[in-house]
Every structure is written in structure tokens, then in C-alpha cells.
PDB file of N, CA and C in Angstrom:
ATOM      1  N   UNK A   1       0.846  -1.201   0.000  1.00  0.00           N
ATOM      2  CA  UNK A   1       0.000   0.000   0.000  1.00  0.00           C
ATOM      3  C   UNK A   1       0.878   1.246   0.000  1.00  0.00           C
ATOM      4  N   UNK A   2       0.545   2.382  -0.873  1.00  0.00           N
ATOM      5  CA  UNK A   2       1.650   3.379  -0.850  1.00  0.00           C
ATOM      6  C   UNK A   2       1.233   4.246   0.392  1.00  0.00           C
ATOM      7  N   UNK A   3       1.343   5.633   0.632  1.00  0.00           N
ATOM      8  CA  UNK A   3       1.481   6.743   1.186  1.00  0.00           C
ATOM      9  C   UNK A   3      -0.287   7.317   1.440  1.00  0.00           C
ATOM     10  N   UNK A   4      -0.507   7.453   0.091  1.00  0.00           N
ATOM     11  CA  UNK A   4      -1.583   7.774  -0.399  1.00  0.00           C
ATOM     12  C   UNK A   4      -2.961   6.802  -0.072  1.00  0.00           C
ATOM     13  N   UNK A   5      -2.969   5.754   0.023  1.00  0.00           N
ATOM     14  CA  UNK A   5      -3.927   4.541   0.275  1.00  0.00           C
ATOM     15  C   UNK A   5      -3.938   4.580   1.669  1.00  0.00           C
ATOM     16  N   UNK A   6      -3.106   4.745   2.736  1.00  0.00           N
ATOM     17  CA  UNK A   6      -3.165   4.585   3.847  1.00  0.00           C
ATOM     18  C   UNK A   6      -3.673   6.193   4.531  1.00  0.00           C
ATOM     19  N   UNK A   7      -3.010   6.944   3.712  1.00  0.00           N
ATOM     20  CA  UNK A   7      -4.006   8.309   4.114  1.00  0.00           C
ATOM     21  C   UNK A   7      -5.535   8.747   3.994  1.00  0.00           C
ATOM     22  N   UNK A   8      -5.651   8.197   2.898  1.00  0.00           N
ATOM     23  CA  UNK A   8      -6.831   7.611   2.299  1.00  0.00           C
ATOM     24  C   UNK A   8      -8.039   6.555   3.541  1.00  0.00           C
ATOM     25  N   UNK A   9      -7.500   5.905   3.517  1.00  0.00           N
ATOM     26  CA  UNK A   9      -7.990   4.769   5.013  1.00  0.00           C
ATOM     27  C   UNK A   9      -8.319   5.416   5.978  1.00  0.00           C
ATOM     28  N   UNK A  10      -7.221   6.578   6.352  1.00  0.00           N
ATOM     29  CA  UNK A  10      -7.712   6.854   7.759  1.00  0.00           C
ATOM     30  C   UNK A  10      -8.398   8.071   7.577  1.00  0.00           C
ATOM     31  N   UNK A  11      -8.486   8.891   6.285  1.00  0.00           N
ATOM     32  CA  UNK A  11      -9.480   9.710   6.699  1.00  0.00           C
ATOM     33  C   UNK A  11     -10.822   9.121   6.113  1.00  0.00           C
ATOM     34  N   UNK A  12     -11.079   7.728   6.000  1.00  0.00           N
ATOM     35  CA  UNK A  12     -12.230   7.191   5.591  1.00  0.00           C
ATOM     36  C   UNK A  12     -12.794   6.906   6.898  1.00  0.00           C
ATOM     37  N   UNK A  13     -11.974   5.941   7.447  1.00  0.00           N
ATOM     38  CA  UNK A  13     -12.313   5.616   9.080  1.00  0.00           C
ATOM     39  C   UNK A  13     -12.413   6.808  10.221  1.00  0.00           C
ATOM     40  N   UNK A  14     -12.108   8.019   9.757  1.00  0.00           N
ATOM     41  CA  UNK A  14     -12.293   8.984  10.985  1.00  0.00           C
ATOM     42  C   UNK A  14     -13.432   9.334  10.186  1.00  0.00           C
ATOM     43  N   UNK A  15     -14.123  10.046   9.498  1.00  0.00           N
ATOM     44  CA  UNK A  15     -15.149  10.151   8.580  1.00  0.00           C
ATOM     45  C   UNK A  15     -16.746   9.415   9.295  1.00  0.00           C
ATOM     46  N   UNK A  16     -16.350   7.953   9.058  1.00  0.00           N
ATOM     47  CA  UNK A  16     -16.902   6.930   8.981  1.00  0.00           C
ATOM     48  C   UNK A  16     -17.149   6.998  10.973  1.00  0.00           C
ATOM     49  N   UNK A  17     -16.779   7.617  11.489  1.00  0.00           N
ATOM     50  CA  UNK A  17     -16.851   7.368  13.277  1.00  0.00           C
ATOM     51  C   UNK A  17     -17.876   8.630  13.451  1.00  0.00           C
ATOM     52  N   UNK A  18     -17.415   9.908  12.548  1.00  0.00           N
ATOM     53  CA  UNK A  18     -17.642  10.783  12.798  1.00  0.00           C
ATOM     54  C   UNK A  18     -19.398  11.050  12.478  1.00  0.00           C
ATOM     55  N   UNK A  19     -19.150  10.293  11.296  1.00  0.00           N
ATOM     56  CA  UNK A  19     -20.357  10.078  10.948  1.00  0.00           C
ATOM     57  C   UNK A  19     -21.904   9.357  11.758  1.00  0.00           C
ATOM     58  N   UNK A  20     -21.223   8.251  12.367  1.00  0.00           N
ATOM     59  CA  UNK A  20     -21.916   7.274  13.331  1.00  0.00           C
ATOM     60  C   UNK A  20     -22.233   7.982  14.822  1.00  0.00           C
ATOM     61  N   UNK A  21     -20.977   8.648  14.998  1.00  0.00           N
ATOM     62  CA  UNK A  21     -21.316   9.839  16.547  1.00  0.00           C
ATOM     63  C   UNK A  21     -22.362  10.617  16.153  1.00  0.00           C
ATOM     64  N   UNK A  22     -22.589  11.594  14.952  1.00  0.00           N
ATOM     65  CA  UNK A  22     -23.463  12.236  14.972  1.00  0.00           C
ATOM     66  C   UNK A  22     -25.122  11.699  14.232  1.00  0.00           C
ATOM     67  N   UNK A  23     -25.032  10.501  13.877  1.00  0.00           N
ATOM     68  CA  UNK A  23     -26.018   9.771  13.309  1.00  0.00           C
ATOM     69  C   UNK A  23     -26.470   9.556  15.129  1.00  0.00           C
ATOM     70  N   UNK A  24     -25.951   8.767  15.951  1.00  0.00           N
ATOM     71  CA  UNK A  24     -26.226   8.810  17.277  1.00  0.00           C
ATOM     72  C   UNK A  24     -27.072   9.312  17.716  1.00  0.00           C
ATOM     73  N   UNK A  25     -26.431  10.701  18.035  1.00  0.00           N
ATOM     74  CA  UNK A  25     -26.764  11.937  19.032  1.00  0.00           C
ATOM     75  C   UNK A  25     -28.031  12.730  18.180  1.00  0.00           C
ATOM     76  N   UNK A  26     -28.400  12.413  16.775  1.00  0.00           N
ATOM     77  CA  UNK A  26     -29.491  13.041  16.445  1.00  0.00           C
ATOM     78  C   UNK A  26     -30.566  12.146  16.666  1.00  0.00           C
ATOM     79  N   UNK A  27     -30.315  10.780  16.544  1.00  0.00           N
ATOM     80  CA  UNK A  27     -31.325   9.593  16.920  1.00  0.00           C
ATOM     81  C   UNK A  27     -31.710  10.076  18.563  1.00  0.00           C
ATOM     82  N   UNK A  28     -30.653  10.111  19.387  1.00  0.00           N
ATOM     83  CA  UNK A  28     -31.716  10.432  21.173  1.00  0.00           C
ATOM     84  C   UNK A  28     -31.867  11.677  20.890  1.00  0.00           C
ATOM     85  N   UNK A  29     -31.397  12.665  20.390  1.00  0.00           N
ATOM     86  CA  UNK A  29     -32.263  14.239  20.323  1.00  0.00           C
ATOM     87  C   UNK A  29     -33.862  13.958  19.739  1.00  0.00           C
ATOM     88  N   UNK A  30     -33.811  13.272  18.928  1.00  0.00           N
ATOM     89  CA  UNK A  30     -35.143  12.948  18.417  1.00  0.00           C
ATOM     90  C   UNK A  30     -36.078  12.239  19.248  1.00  0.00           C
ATOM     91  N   UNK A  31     -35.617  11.171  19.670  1.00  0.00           N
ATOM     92  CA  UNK A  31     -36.642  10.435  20.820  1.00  0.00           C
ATOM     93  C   UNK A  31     -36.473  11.163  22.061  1.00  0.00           C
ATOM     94  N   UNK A  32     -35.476  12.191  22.826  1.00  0.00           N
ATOM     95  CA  UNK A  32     -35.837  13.006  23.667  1.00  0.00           C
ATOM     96  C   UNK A  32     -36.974  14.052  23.810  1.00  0.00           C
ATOM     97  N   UNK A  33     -36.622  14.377  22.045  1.00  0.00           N
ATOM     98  CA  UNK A  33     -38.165  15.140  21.436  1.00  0.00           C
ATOM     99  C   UNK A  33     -39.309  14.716  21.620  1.00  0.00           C
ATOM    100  N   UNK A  34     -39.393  13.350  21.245  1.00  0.00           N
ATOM    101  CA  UNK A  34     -40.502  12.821  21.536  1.00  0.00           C
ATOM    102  C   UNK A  34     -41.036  12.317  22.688  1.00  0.00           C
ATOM    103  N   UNK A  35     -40.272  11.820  23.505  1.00  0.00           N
ATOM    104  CA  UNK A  35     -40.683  11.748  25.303  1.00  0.00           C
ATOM    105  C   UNK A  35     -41.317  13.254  25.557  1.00  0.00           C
ATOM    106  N   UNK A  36     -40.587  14.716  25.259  1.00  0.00           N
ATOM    107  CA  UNK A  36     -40.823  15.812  25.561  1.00  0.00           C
ATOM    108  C   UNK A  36     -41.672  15.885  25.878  1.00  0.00           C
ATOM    109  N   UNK A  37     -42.438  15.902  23.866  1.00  0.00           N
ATOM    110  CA  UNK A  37     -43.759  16.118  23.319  1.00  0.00           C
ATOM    111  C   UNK A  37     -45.082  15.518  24.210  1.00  0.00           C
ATOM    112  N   UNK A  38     -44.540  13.943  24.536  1.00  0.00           N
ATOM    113  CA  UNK A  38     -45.479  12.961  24.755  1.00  0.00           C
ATOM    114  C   UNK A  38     -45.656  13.614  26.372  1.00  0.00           C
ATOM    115  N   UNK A  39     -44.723  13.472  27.040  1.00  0.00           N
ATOM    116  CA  UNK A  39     -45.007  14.091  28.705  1.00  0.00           C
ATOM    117  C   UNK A  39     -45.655  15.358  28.615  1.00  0.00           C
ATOM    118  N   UNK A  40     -45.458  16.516  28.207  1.00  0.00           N
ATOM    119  CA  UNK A  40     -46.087  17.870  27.888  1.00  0.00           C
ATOM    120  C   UNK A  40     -47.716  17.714  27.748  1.00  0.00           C
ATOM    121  N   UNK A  41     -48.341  16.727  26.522  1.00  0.00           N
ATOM    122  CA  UNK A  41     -48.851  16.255  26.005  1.00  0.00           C
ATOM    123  C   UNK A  41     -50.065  15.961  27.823  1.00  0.00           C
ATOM    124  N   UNK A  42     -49.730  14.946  28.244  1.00  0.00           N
ATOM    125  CA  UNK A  42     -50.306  14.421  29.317  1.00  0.00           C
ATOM    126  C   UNK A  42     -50.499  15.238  30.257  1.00  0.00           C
ATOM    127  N   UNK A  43     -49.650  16.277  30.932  1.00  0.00           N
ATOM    128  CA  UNK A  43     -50.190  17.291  31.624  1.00  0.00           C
ATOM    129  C   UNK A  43     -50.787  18.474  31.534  1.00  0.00           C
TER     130      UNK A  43
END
């Protein structure tokens, strides 16, 4: 593998984390939303 392929790799794999952290944190912002909504909702 040259220089280039392995630089390549790792900014795929930091990318690829970075991506999954914020895929995450918008998934419980969303169902926090929705507990919100739903408790608000009931009182």
C-alpha cells in the first residue's frame, strides 16, 4: 500500500466514526423530542 492509500484509510475511518457519533446523538435528540412532546402532552 503506498502513502496515499493509507491516508486515504484513515481519513475514511475517521469520517466513517464521525459520521456514526453524529447519526447517534441526532437519533436520542429525536426520541428526547418525543418523550418531551409525549409528557407535555399528558399534563
Amino acid at each position: 500500500m503506498s502513502t496515499v492509500d493509507i491516508i486515504t484509510l484513515i481519513a475514511i475511518i475517521l469520517f466513517a466514526r464521525l459520521g456514526i457519533r453524529l447519526f447517534m446523538r441526532y437519533r436520542r435528540m429525536k426520541k428526547e423530542d418525543k418523550d418531551n412532546s409525549s409528557t407535555e402532552n399528558d399534563s
